[in-house]
PDB file of N, CA and C in Angstrom:
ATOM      1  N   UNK A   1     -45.750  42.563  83.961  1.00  0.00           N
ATOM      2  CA  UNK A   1     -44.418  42.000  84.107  1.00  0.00           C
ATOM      3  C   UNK A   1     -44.365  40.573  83.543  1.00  0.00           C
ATOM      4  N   UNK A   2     -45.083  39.529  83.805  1.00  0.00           N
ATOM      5  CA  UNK A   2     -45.425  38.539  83.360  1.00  0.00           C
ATOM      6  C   UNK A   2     -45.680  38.284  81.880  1.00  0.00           C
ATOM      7  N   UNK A   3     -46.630  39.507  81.450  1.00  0.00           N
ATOM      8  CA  UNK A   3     -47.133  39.505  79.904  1.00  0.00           C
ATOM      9  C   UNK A   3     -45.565  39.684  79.333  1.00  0.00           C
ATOM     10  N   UNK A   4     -44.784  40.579  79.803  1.00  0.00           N
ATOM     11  CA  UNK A   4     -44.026  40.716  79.090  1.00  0.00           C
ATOM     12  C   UNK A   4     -42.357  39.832  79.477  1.00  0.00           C
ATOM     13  N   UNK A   5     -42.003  39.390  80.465  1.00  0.00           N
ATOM     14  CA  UNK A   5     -41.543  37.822  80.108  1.00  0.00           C
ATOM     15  C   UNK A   5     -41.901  36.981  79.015  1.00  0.00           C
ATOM     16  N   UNK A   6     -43.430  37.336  79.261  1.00  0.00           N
ATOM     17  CA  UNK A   6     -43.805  35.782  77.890  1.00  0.00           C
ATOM     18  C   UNK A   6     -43.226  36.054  77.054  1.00  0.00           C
ATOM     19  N   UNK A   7     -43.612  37.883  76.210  1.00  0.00           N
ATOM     20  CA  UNK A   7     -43.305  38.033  75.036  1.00  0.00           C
ATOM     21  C   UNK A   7     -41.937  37.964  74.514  1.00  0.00           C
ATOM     22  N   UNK A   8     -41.308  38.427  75.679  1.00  0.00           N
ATOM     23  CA  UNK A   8     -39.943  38.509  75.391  1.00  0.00           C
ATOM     24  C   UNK A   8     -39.549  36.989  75.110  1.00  0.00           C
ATOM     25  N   UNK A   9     -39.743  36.024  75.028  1.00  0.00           N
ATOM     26  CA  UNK A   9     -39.239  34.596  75.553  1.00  0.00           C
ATOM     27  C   UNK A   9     -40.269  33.817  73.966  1.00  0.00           C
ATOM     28  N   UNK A  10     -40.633  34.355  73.442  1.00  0.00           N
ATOM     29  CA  UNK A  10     -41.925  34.249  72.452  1.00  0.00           C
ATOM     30  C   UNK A  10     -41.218  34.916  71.284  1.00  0.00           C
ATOM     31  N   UNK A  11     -40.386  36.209  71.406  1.00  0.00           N
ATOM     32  CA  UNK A  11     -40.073  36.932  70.219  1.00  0.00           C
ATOM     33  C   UNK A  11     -38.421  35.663  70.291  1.00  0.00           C
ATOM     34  N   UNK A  12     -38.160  35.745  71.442  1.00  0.00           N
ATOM     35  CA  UNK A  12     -36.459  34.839  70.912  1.00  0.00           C
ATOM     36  C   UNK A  12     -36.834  33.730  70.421  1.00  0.00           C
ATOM     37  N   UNK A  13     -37.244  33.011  70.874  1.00  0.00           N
ATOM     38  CA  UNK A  13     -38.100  31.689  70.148  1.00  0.00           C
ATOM     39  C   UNK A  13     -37.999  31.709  68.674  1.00  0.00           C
ATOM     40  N   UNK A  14     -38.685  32.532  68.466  1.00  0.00           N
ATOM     41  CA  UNK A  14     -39.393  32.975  66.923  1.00  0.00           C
ATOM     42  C   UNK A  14     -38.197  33.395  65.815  1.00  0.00           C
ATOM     43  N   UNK A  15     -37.135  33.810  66.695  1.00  0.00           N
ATOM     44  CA  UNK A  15     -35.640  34.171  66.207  1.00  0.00           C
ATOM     45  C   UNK A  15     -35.230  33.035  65.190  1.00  0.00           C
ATOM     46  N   UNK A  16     -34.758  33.078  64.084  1.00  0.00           N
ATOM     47  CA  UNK A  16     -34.527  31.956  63.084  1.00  0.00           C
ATOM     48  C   UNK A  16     -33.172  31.418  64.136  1.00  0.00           C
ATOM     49  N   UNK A  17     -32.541  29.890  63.875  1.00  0.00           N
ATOM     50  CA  UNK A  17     -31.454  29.633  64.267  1.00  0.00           C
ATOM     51  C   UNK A  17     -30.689  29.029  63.240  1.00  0.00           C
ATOM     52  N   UNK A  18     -29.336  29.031  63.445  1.00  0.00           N
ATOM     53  CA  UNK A  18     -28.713  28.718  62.316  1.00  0.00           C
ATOM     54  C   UNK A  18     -28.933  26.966  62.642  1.00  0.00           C
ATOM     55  N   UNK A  19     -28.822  26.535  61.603  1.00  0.00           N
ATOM     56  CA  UNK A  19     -28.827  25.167  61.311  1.00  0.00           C
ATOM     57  C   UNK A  19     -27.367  24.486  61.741  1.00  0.00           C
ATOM     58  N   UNK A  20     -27.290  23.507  62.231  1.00  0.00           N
ATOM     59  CA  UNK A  20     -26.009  22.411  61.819  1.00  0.00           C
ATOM     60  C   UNK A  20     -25.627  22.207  60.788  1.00  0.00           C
ATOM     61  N   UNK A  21     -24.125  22.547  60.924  1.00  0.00           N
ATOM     62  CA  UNK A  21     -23.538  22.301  59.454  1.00  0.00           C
ATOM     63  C   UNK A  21     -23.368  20.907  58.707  1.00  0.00           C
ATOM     64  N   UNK A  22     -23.557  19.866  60.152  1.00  0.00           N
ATOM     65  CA  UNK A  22     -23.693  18.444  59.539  1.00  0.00           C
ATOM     66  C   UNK A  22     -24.155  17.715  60.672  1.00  0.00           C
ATOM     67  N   UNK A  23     -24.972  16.607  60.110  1.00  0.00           N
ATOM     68  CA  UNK A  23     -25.374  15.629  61.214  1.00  0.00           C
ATOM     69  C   UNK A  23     -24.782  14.473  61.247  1.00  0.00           C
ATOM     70  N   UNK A  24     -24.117  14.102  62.463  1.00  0.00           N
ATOM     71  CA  UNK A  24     -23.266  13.133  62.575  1.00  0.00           C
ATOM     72  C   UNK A  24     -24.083  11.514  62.878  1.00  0.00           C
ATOM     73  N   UNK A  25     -24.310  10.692  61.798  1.00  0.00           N
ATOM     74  CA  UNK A  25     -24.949   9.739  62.093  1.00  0.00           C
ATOM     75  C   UNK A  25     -24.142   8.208  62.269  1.00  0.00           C
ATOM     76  N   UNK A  26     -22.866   8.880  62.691  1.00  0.00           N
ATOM     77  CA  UNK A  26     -22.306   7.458  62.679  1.00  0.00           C
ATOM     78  C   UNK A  26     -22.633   6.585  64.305  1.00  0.00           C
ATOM     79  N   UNK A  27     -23.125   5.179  64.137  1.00  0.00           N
ATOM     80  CA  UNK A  27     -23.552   4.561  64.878  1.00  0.00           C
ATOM     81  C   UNK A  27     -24.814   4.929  65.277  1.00  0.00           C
ATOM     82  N   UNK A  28     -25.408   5.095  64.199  1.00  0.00           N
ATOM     83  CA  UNK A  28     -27.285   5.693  64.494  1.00  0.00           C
ATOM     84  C   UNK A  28     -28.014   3.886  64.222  1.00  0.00           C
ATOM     85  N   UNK A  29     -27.190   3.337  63.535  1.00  0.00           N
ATOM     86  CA  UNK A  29     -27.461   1.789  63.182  1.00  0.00           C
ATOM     87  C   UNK A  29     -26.938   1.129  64.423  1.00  0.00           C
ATOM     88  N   UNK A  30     -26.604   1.035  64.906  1.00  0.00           N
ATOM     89  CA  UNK A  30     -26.189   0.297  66.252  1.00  0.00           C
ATOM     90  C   UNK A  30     -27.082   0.733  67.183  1.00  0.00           C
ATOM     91  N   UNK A  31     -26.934   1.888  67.570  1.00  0.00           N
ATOM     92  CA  UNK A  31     -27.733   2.279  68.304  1.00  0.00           C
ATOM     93  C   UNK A  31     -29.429   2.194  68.496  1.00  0.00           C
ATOM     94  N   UNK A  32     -29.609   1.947  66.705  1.00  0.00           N
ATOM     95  CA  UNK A  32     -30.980   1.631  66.787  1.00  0.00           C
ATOM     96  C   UNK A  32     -31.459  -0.074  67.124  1.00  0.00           C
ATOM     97  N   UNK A  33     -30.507  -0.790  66.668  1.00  0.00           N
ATOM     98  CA  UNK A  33     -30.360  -2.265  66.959  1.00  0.00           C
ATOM     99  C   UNK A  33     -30.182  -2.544  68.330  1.00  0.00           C
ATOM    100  N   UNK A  34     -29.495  -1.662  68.814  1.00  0.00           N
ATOM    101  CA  UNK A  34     -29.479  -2.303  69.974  1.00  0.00           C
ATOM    102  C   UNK A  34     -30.795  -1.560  70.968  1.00  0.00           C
ATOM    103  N   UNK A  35     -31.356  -0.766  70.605  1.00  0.00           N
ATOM    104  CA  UNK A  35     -32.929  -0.358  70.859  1.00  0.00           C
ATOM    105  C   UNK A  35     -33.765  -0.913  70.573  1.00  0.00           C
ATOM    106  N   UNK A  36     -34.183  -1.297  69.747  1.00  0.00           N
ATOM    107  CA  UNK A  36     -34.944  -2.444  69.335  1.00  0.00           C
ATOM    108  C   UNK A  36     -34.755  -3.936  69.374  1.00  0.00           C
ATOM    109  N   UNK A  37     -33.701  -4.272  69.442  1.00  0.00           N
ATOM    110  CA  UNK A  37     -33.233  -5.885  69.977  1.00  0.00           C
ATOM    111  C   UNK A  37     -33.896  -6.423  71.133  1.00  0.00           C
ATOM    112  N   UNK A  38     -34.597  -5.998  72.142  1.00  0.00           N
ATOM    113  CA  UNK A  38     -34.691  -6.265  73.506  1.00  0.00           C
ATOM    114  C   UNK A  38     -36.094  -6.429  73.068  1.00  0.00           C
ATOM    115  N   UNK A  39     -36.674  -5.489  72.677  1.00  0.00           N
ATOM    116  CA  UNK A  39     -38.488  -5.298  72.104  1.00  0.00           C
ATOM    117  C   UNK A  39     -38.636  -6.362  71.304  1.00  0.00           C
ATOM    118  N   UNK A  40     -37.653  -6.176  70.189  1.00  0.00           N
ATOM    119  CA  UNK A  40     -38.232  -7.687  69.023  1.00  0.00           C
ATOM    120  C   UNK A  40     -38.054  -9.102  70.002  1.00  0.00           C
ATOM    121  N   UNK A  41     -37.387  -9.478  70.481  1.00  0.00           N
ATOM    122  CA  UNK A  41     -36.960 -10.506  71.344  1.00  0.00           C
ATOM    123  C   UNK A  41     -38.474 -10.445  72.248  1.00  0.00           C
ATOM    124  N   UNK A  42     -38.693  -9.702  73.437  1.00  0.00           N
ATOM    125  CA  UNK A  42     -40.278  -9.797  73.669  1.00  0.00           C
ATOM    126  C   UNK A  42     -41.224  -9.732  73.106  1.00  0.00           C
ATOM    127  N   UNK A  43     -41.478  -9.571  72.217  1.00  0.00           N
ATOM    128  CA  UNK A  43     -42.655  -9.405  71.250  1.00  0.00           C
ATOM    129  C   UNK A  43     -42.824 -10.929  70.447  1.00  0.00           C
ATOM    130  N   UNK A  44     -41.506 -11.175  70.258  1.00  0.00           N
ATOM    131  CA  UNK A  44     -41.449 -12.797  69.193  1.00  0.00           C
ATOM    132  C   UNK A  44     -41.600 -13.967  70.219  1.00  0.00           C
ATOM    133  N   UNK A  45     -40.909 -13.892  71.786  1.00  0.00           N
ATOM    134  CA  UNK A  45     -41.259 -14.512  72.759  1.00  0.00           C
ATOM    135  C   UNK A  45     -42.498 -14.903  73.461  1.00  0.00           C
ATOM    136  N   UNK A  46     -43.290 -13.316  73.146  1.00  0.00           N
ATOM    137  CA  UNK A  46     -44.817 -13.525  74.037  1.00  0.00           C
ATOM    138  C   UNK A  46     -45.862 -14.465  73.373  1.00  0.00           C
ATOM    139  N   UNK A  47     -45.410 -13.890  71.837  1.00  0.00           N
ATOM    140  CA  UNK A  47     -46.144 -14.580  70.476  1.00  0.00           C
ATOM    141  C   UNK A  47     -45.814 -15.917  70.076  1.00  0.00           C
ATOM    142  N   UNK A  48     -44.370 -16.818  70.602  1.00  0.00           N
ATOM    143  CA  UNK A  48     -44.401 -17.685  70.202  1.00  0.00           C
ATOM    144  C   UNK A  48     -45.007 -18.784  71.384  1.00  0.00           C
ATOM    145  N   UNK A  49     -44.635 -17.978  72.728  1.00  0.00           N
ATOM    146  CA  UNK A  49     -45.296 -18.691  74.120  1.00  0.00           C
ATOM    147  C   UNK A  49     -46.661 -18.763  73.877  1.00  0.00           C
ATOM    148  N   UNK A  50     -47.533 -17.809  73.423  1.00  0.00           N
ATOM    149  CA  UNK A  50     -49.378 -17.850  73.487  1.00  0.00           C
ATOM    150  C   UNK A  50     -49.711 -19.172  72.049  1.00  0.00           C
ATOM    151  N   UNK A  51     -48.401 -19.386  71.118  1.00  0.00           N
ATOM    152  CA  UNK A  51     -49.033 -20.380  70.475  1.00  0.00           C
ATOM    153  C   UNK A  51     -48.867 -21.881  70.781  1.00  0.00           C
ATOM    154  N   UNK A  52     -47.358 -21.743  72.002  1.00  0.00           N
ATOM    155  CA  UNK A  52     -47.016 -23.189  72.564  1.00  0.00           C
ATOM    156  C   UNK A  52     -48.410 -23.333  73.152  1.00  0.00           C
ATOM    157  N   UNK A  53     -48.725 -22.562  74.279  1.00  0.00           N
ATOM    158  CA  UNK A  53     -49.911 -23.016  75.230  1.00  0.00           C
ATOM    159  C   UNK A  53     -51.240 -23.273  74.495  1.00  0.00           C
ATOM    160  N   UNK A  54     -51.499 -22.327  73.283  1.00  0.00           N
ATOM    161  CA  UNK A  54     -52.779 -23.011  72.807  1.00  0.00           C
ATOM    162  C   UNK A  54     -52.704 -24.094  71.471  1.00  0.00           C
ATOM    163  N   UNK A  55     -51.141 -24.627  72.141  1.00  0.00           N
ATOM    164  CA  UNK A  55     -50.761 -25.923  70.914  1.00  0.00           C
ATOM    165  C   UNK A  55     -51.213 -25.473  69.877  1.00  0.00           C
ATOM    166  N   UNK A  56     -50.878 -24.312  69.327  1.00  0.00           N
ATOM    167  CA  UNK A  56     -50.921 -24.418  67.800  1.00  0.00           C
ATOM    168  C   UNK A  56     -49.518 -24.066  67.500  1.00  0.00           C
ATOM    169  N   UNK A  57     -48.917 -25.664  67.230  1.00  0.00           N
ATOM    170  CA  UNK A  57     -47.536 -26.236  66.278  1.00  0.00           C
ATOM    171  C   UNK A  57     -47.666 -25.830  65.449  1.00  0.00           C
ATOM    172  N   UNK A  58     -48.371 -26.259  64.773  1.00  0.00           N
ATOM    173  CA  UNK A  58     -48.136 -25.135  62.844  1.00  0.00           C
ATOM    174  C   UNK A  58     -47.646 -23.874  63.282  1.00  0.00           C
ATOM    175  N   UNK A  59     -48.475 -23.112  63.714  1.00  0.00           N
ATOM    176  CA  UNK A  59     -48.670 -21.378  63.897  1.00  0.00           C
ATOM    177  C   UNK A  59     -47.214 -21.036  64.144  1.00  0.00           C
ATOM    178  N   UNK A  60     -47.203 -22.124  65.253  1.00  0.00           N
ATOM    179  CA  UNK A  60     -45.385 -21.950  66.366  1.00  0.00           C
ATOM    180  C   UNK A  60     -44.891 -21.444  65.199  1.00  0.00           C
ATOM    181  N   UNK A  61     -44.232 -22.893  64.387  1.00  0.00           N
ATOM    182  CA  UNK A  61     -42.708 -23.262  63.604  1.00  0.00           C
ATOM    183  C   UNK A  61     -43.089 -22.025  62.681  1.00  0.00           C
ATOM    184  N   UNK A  62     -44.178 -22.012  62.260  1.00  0.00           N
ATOM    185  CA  UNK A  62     -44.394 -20.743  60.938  1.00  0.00           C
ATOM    186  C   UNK A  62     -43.727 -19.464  61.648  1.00  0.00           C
ATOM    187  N   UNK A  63     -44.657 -19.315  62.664  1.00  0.00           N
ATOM    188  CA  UNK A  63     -43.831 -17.599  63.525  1.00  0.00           C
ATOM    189  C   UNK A  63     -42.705 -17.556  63.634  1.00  0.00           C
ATOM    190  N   UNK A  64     -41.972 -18.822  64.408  1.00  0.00           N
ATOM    191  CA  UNK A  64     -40.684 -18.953  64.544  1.00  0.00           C
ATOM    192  C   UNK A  64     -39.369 -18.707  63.130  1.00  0.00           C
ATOM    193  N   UNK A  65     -40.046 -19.302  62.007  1.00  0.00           N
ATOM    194  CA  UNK A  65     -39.696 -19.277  60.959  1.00  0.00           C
ATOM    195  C   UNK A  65     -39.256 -17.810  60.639  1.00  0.00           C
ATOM    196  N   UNK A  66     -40.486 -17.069  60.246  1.00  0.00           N
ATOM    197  CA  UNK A  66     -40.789 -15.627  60.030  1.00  0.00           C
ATOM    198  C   UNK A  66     -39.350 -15.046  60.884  1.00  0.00           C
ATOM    199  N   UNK A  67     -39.686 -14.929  62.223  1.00  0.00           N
ATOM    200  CA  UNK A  67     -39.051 -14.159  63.551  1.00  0.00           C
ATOM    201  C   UNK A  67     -37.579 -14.696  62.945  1.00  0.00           C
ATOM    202  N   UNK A  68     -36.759 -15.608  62.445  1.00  0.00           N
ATOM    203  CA  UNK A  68     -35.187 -15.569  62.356  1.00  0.00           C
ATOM    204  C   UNK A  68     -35.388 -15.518  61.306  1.00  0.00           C
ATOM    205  N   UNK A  69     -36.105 -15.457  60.142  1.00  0.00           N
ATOM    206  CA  UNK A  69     -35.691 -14.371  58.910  1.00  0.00           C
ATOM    207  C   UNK A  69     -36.146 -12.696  59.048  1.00  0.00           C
ATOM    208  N   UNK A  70     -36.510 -12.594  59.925  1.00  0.00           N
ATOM    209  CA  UNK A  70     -36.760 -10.774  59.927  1.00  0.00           C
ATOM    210  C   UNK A  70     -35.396 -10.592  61.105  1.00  0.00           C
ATOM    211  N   UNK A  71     -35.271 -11.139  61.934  1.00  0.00           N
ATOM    212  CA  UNK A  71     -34.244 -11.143  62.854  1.00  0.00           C
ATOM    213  C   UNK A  71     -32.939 -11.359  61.804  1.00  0.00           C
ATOM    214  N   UNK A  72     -32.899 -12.376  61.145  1.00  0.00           N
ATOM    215  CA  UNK A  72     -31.348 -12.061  60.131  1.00  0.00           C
ATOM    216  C   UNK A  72     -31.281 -10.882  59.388  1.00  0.00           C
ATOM    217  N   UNK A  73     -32.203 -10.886  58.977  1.00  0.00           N
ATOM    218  CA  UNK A  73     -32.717  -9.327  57.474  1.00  0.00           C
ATOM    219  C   UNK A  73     -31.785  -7.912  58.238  1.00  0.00           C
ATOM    220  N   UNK A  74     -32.703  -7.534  59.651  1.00  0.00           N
ATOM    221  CA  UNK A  74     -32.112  -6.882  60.212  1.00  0.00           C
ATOM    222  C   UNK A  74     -31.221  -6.314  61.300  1.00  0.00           C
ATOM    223  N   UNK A  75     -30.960  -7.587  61.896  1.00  0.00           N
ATOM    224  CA  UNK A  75     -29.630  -7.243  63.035  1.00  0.00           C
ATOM    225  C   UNK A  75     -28.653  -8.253  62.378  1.00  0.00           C
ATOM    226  N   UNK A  76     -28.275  -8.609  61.479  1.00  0.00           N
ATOM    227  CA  UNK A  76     -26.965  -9.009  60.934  1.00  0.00           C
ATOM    228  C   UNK A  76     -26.733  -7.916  59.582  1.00  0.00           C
ATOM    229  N   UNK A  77     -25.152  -7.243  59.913  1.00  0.00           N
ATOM    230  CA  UNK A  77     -24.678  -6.000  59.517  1.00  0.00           C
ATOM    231  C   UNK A  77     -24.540  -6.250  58.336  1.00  0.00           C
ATOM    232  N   UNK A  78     -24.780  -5.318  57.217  1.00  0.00           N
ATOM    233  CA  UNK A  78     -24.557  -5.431  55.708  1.00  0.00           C
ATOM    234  C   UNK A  78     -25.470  -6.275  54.822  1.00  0.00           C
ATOM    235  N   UNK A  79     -26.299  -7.687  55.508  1.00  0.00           N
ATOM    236  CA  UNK A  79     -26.985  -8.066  54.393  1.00  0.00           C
ATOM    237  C   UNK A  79     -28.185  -7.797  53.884  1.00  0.00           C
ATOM    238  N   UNK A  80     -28.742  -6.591  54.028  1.00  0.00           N
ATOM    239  CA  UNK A  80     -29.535  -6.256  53.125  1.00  0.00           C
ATOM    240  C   UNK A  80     -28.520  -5.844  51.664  1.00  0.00           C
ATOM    241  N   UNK A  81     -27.388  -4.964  51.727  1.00  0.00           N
ATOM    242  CA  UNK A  81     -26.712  -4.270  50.827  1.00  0.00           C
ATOM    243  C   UNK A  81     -26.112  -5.366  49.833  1.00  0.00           C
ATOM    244  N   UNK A  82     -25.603  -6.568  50.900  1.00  0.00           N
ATOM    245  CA  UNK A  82     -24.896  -7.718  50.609  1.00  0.00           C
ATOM    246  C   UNK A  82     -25.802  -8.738  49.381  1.00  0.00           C
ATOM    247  N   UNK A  83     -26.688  -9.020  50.194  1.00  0.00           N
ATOM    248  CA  UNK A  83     -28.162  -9.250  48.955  1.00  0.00           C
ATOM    249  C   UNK A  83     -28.381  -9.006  47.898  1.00  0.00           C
ATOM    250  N   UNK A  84     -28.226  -7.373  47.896  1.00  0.00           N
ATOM    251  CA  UNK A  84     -28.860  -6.772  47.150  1.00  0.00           C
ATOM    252  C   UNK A  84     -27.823  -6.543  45.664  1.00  0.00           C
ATOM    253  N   UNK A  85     -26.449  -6.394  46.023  1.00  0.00           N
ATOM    254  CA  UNK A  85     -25.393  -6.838  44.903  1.00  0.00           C
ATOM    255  C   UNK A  85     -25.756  -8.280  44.534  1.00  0.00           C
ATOM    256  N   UNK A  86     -25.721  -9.222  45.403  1.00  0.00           N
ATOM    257  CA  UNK A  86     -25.931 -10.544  44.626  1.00  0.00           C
ATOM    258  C   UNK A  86     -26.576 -10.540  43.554  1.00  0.00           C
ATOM    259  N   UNK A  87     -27.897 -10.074  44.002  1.00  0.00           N
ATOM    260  CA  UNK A  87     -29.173 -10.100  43.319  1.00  0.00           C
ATOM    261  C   UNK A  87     -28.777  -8.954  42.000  1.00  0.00           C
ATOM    262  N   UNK A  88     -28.111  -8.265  42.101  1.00  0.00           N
ATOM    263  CA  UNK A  88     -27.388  -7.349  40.384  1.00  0.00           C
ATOM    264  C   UNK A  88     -26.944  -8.421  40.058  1.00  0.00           C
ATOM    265  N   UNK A  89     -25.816  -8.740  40.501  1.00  0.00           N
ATOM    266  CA  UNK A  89     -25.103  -9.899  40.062  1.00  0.00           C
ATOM    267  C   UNK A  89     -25.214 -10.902  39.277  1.00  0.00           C
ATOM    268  N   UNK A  90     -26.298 -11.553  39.755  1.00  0.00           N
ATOM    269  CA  UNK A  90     -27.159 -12.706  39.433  1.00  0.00           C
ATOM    270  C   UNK A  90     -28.072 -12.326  37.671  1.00  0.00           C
ATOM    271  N   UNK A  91     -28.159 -11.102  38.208  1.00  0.00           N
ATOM    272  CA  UNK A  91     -29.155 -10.848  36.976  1.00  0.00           C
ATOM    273  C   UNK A  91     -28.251 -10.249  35.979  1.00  0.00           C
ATOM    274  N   UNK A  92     -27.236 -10.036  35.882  1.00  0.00           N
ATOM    275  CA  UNK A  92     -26.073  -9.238  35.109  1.00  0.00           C
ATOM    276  C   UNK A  92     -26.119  -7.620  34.997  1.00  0.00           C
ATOM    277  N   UNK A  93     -26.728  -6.803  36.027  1.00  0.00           N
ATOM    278  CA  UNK A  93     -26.351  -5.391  36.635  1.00  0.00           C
ATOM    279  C   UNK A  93     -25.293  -5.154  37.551  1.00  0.00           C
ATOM    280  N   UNK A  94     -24.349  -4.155  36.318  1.00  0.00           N
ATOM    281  CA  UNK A  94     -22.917  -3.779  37.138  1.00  0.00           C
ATOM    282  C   UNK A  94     -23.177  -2.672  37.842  1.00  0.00           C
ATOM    283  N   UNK A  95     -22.327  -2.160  38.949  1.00  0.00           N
ATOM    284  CA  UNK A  95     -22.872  -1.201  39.627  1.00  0.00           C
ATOM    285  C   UNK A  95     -22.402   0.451  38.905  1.00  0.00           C
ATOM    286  N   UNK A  96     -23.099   1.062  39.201  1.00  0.00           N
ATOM    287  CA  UNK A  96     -22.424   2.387  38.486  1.00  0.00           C
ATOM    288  C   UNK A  96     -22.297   3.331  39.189  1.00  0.00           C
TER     289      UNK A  96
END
């Protein structure tokens, strides 16, 4: 009785399923920002606290540095894309 629960539950499984006709990814970018916002914020905090206490100033301002250009790069909306026209721009590539 058992063996054959499994199988039965083993053959539907195995049944192909139809796919989604589309995946809806709107606000998959928000959602991931605001998932990761809380983590980068502790992670840049723990790292910049362990270099206050073992006074290494250089190390600090350098990390600190780093941490609000990776922090602008990616939780302020559009400027990677925004950039990245400039940078055509700049060099004289129109978009096509």
């Amino acid at each position: 009785m058992i063996l054959k629960t499994i199988l039965l539950s083993a053959v539907e499984l195995a049944q192909p399923t139809v796919p989604p006709s589309g995946v809806n990814t709107e606000g998959l970018a928000d959602f991931l920002r605001s998932f990761f916002a809380p983590l980068f914020l502790v992670i840049v905090s723990v790292v910049a606290l362990f270099f206050l206490f073992t006074r290494e100033i250089t190390r600090f301002v350098q990390f600190i540095i780093l941490a609000i250009a990776i922090g602008v790069i990616f939780y302020v909306p559009n400027i990677i894309e925004v950039t990245a026209k400039a940078i055509a721009g700049a060099l004289g590539i129109s978009g096509g």
